[in-house]
Structures are given as C-alpha cells and as structure tokens.
N, C-alpha and C. Protein backbone atom coordinates (compact mmCIF):
# COMPACT_ATOMS: atom_id res chain seq x y z
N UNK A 1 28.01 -16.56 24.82
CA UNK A 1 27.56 -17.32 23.69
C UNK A 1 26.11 -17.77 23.85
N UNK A 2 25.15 -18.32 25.05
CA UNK A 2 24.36 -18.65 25.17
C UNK A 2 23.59 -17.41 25.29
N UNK A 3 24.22 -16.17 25.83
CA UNK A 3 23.06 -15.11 25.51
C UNK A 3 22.86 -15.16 23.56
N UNK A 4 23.71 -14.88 23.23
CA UNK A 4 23.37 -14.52 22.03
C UNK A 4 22.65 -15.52 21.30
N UNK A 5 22.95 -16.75 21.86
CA UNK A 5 21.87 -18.02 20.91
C UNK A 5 20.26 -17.63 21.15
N UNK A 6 20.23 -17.62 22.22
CA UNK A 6 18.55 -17.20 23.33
C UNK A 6 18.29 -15.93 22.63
N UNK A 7 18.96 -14.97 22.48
CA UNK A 7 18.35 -14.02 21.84
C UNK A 7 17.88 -14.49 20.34
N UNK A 8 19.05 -14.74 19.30
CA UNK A 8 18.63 -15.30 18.46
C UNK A 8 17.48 -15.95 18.11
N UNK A 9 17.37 -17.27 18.78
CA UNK A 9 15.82 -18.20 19.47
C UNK A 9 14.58 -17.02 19.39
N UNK A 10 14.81 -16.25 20.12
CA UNK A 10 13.78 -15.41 20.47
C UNK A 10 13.34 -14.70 19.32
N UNK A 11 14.44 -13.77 18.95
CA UNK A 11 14.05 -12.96 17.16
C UNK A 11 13.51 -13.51 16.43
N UNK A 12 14.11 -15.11 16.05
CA UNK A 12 13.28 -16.17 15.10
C UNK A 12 11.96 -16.65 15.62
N UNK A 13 11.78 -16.80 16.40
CA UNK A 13 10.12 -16.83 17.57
C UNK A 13 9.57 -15.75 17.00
N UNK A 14 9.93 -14.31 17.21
CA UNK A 14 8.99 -13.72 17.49
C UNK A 14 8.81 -13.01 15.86
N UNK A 15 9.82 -13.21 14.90
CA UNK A 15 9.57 -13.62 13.40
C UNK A 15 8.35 -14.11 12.82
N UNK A 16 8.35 -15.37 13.75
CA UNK A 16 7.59 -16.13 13.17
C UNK A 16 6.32 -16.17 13.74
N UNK A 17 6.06 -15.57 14.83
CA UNK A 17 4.91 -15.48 15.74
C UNK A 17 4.43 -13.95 14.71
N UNK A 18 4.87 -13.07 14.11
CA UNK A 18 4.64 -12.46 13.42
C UNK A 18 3.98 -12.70 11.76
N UNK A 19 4.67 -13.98 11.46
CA UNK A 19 4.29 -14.16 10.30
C UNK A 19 2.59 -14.85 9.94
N UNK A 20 2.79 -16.05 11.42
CA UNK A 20 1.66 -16.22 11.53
C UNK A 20 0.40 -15.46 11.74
N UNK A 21 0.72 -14.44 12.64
CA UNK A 21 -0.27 -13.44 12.85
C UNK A 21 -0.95 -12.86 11.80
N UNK A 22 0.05 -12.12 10.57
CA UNK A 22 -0.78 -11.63 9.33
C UNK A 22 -1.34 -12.97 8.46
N UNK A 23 -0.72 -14.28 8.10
CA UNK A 23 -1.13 -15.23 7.55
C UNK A 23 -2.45 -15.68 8.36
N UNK A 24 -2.71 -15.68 9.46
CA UNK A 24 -4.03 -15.67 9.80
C UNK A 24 -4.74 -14.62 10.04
N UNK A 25 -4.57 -13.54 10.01
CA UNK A 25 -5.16 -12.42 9.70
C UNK A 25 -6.01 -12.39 7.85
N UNK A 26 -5.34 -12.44 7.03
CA UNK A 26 -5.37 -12.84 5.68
C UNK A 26 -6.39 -14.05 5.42
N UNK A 27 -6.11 -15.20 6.31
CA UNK A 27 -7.18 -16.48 6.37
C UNK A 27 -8.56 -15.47 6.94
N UNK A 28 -8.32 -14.91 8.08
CA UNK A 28 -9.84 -14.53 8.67
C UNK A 28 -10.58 -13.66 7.76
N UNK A 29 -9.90 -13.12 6.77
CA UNK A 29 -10.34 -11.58 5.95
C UNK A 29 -10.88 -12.88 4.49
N UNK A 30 -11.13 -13.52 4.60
CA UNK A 30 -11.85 -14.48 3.39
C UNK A 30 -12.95 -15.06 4.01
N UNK A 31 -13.41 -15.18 5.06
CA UNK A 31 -14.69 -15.73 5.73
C UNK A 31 -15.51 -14.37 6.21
N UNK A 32 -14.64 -13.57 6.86
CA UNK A 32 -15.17 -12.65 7.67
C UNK A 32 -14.75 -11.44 7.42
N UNK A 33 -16.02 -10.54 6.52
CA UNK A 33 -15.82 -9.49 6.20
C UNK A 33 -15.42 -8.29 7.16
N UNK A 34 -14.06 -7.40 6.76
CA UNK A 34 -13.79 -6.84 7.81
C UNK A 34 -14.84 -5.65 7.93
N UNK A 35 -14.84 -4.51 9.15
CA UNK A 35 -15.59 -3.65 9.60
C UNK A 35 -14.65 -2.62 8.05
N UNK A 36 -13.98 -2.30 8.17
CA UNK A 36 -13.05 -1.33 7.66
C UNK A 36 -11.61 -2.05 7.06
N UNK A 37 -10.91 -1.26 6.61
CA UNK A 37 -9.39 -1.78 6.13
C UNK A 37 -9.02 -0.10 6.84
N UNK A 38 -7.45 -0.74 6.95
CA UNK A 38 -6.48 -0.02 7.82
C UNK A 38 -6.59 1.21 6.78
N UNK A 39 -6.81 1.48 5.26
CA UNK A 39 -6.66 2.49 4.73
C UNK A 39 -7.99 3.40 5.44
N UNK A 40 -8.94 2.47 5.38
CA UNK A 40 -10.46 3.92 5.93
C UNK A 40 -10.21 4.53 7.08
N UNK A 41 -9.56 3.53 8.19
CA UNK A 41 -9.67 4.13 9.12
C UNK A 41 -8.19 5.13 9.43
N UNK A 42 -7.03 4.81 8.70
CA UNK A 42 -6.56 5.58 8.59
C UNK A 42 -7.51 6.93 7.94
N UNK A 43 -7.90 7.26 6.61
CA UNK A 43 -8.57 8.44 6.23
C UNK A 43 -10.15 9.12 7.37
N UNK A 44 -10.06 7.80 7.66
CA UNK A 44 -11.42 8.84 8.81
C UNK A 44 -10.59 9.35 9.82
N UNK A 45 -9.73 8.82 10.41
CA UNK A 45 -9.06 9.91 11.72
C UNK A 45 -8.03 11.22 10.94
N UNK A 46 -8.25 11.33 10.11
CA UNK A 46 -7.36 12.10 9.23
C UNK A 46 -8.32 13.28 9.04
N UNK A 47 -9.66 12.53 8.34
CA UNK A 47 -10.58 13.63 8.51
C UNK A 47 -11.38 14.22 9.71
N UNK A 48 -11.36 13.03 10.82
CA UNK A 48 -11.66 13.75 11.96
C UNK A 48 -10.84 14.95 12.88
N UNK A 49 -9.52 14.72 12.67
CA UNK A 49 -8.60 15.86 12.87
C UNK A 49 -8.50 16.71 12.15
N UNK A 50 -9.14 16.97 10.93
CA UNK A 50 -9.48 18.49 10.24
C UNK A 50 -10.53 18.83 10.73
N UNK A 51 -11.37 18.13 11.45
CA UNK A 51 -12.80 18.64 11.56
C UNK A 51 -13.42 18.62 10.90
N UNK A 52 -13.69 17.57 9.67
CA UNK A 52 -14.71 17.22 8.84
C UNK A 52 -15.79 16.67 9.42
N UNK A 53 -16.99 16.97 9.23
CA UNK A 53 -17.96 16.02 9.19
C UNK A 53 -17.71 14.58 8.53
N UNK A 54 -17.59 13.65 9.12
CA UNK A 54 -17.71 12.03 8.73
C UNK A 54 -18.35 11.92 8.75
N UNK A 55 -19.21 11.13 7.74
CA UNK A 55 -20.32 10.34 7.37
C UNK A 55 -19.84 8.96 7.07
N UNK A 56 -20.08 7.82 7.91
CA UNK A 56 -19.22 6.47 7.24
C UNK A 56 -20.45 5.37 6.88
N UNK A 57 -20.46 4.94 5.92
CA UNK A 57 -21.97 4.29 4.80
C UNK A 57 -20.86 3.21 4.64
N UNK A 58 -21.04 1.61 4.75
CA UNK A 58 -20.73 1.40 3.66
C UNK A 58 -21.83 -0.50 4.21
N UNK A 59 -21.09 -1.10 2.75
CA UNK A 59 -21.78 -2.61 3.05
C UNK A 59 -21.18 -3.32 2.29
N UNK A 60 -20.65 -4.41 2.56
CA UNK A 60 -19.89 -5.09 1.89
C UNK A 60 -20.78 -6.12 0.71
N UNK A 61 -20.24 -6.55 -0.17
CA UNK A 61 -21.13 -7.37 -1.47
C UNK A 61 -20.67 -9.12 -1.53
N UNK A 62 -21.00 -9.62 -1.79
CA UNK A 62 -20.01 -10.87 -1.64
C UNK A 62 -19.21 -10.35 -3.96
N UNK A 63 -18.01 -11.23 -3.67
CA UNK A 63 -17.73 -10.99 -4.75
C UNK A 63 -18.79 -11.32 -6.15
N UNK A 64 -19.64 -12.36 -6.14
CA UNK A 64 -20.22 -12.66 -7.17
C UNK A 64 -21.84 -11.65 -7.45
N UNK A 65 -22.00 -11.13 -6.59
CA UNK A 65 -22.97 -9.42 -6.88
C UNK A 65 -21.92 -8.61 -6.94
N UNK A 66 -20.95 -8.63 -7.50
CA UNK A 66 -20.44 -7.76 -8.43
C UNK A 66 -20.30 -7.81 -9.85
N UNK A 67 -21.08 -7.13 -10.85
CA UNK A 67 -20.91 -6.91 -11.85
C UNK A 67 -19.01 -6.96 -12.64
N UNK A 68 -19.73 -8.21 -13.64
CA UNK A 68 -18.04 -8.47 -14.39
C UNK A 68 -17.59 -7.48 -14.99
N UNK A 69 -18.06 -6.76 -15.63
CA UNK A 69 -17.37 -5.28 -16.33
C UNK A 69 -17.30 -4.19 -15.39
N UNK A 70 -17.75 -4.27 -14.31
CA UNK A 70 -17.27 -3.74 -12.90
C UNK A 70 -15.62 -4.10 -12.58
N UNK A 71 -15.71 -5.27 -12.56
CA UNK A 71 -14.50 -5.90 -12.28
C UNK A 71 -13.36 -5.67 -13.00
N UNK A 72 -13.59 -5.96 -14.32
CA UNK A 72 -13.06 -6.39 -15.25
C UNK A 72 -12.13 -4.70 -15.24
N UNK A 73 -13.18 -3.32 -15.46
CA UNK A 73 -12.91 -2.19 -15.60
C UNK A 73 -12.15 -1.95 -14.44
N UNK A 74 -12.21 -1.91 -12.83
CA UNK A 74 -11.42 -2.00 -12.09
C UNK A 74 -10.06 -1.60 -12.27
N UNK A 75 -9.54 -3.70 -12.94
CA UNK A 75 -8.48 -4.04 -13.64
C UNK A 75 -7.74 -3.18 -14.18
N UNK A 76 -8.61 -2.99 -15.69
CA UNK A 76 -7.74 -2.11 -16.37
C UNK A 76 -7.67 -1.01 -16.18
N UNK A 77 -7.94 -0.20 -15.32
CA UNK A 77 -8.01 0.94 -15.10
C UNK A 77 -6.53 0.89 -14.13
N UNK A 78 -6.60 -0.05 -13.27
CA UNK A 78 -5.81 -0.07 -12.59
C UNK A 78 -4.01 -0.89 -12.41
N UNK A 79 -4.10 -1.68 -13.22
CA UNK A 79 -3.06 -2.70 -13.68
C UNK A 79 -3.38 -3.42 -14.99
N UNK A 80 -3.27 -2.71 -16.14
CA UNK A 80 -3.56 -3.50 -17.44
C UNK A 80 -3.10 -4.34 -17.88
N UNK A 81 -1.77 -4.75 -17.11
CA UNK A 81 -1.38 -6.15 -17.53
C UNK A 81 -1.27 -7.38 -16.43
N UNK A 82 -2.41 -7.13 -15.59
CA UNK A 82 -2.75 -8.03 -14.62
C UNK A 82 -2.65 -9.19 -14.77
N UNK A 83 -3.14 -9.98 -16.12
CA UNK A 83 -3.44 -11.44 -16.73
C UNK A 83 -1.48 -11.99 -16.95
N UNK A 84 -0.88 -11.19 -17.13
CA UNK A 84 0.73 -11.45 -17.24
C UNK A 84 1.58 -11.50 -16.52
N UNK A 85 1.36 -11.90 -14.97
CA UNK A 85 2.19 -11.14 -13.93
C UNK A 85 1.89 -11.92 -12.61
N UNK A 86 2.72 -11.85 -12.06
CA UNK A 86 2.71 -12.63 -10.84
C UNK A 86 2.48 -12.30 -9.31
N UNK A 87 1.49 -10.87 -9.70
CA UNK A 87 1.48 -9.70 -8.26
C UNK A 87 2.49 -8.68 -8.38
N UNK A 88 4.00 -9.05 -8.70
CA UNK A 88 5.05 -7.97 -9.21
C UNK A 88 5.22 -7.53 -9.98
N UNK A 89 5.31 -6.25 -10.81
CA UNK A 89 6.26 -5.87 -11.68
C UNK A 89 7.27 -5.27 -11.75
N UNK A 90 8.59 -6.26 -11.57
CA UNK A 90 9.53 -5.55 -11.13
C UNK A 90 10.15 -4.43 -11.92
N UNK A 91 9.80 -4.45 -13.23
CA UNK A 91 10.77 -3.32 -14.50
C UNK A 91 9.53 -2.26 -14.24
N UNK A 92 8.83 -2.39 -13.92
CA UNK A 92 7.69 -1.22 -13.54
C UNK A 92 8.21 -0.41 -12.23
N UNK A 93 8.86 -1.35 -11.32
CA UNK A 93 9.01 -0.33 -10.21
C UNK A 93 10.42 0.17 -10.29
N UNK A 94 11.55 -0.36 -11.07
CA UNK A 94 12.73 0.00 -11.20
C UNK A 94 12.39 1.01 -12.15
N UNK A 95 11.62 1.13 -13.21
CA UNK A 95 11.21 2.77 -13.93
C UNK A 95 10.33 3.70 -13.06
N UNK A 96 9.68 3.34 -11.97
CA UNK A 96 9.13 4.76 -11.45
C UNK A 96 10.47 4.85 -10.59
N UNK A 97 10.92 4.24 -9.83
CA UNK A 97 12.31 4.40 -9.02
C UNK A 97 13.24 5.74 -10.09
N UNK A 98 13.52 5.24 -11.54
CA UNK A 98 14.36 6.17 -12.14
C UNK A 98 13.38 7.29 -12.36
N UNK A 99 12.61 6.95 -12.62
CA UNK A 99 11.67 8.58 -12.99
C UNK A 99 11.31 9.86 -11.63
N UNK A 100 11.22 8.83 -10.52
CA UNK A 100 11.02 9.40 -9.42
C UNK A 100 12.60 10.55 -9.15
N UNK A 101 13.29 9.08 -9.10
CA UNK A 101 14.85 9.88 -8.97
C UNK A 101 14.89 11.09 -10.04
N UNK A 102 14.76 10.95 -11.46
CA UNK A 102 15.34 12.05 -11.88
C UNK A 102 14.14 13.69 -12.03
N UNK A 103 12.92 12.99 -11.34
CA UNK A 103 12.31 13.96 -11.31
C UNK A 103 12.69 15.20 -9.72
N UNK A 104 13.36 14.24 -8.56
CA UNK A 104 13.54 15.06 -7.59
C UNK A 104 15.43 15.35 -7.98
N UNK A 105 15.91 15.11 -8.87
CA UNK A 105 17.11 15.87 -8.80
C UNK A 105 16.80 17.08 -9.64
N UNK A 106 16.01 17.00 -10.86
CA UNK A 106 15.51 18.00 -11.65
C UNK A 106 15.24 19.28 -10.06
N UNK A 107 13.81 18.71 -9.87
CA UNK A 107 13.94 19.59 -8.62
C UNK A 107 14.72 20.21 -7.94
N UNK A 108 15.80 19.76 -7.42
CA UNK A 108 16.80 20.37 -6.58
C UNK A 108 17.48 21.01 -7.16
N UNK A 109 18.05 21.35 -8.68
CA UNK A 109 18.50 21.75 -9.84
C UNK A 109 18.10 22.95 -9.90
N UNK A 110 16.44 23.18 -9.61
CA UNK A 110 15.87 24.45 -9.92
C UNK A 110 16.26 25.04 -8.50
N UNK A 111 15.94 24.17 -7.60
CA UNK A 111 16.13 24.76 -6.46
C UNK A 111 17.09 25.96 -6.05
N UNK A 112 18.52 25.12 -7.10
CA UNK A 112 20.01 25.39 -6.52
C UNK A 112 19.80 27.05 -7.27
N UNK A 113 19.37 26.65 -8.40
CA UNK A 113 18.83 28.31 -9.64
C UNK A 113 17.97 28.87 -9.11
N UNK A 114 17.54 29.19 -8.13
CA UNK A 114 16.27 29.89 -6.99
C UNK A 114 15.56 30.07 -8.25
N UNK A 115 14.65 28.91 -9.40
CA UNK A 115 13.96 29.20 -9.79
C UNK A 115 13.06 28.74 -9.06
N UNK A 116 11.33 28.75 -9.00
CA UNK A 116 10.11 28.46 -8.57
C UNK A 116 10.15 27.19 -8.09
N UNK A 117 9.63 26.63 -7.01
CA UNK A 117 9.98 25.08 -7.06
C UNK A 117 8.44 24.48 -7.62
N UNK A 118 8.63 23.89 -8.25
CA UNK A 118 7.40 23.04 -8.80
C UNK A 118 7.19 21.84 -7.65
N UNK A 119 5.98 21.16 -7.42
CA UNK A 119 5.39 20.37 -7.05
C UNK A 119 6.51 18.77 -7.90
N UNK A 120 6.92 17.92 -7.18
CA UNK A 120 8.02 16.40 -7.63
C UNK A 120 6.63 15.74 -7.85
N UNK A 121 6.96 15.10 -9.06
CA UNK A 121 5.38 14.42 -9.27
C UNK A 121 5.73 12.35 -8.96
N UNK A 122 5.30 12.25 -8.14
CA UNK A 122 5.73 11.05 -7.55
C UNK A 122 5.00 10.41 -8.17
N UNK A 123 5.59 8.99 -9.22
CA UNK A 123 5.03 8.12 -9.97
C UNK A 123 4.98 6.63 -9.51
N UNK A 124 4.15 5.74 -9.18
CA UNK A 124 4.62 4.45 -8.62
C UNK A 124 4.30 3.59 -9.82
N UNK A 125 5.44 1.52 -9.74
CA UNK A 125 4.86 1.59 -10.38
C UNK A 125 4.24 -0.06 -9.61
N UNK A 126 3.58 -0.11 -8.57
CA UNK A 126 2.26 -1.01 -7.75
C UNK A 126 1.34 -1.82 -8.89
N UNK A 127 1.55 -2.71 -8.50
CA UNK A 127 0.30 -3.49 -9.48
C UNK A 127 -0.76 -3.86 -8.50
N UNK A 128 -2.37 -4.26 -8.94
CA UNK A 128 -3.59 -3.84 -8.82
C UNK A 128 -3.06 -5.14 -6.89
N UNK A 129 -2.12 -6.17 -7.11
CA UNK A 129 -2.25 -6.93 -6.36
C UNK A 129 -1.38 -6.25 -4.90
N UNK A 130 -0.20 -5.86 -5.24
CA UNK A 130 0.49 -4.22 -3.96
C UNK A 130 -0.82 -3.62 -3.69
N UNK A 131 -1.08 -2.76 -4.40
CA UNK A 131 -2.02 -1.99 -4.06
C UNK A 131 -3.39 -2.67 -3.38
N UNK A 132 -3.64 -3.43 -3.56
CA UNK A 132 -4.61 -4.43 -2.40
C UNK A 132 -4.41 -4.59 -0.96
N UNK A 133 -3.09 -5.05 -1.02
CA UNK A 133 -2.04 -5.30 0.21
C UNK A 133 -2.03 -4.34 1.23
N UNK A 134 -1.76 -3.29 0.43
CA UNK A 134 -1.54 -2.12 0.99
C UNK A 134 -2.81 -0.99 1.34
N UNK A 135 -3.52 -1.10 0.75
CA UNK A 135 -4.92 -0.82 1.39
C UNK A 135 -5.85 -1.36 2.54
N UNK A 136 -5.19 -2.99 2.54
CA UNK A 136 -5.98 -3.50 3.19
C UNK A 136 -4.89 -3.73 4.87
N UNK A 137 -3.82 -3.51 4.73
CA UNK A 137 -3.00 -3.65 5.64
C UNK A 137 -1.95 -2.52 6.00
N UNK A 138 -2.12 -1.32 5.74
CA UNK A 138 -1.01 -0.18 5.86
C UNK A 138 -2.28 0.55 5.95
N UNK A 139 -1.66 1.85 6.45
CA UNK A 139 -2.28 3.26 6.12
C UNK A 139 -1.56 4.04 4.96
N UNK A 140 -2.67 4.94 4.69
CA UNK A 140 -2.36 5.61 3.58
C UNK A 140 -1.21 6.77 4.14
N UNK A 141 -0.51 6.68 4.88
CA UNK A 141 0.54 7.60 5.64
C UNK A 141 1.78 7.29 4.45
N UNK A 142 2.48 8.62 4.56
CA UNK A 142 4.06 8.73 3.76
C UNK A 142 4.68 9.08 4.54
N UNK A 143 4.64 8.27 5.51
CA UNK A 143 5.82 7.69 5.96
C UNK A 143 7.26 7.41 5.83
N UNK A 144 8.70 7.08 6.42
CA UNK A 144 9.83 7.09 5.95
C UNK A 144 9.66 5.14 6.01
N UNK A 145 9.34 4.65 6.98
CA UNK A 145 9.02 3.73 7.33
C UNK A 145 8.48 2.65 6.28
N UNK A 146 7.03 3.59 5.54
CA UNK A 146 6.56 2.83 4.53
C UNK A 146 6.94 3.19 3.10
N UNK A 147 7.40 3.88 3.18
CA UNK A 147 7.16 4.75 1.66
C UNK A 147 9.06 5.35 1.29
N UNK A 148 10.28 4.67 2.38
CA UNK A 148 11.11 4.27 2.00
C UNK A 148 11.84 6.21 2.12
C-alpha cells in the first residue's frame, strides 16, 4: 500500500513539475524572444536531411511594428471567427473528425474495388489559437503520438 501511495506522490510531482515547466516556458516566451519555435527547427533538420541548402534569415518585430491589416488579414485568413470563440471550436473539430473519417473509409472502399487510390485529403478543424500552440511547441511531425 505504501508503495503504491509513493508512487502515486511521485506521478502527481512529476505532473506537476511538468506543468510548471511549460507555464514558465510560456511566461519566458513574452519577455524573451525565442531563437526559433519547435516548428522551424523541426523543418530545418528535415531539410537538412534532404540535403537542402538552408539559408535561416529571420528577426523578430515587437508586436506593435506590425501592421493592423497585417494582422487583422492573418486572422481571417486563418480563423474567421476568431472574435467568437474561446481558442476552441469544438463543432469544427467534431466535423473535420466526420469528414476525415468518411473521407478514409471512402478510401478503403476503392481500395477493396482495386480502383486507383487517390490521395485522403486530411481536413482539420484548429483555430488560429491551436495552431499557435502548436507551432510554437510541437513539431510539424505526423506522428501517432501527436496527430492521434
């Protein structure tokens, strides 16, 4: 019984020694502009293992030298109903979930008919605030891990 409490103890420790870690990770990324986000450097070792030439340019802006219709366009380009929403949309991701699903059973359908297999067109549905998250803290890997 006392092992299993101590372990317990420990999981919730190291939970929470976790949580803190990204919550101050997140605090430091508002003072101190990072070098990169986990997405670049994921895509530069991606391209360094094809053997691309890398060229890496960049410079960070503070937010207010950024142009508002910069911004603004961003947005809608990217989550048009940003102003309505709370970071989630959950009926957005339960419809790419069904669309996804019935686009890879379609698939397997043709499969079973040895017709041609077409390319599964994977639809998400991430709002502009996921997609932040996830750029700035994941790699762009498809993964089983990340990408479920």
């Amino acid at each position: 019984m006392k092992f299993l409490r101590r372990w317990l103890v420990m999981l919730l420790l190291g939970l929470l020694a976790l949580q803190v870690f990204f919550i101050g990770r997140i605090a430091l990324a508002v003072v101190v502009d990072p070098q990169s986000t986990t997405f670049q450097r994921s895509e530069a070792w991606r391209l360094a293992a094809e053997g691309s030439g890398l060229r890496w340019s960049q410079s960070w802006r503070p937010y207010t030298q950024i142009s508002d219709h910069l911004k603004r366009a961003v947005i809608a380009s990217e989550d048009d109903d940003f102003v309505n929403h709370d970071g989630v949309e959950w009926e957005a991701i339960e419809q790419a979930w069904q669309r996804n699903a019935a686009a890879e059973e379609a698939a397997a359908k043709r499969a079973e008919q040895n017709k041609p297999a077409r390319p599964v067109k994977i639809v998400g549905g991430s709002t502009i605030t996921q997609q932040l998250a996830k750029n700035l803290l994941l790699s762009g890997e498809r993964t089983l891990l990340r990408k479920g």
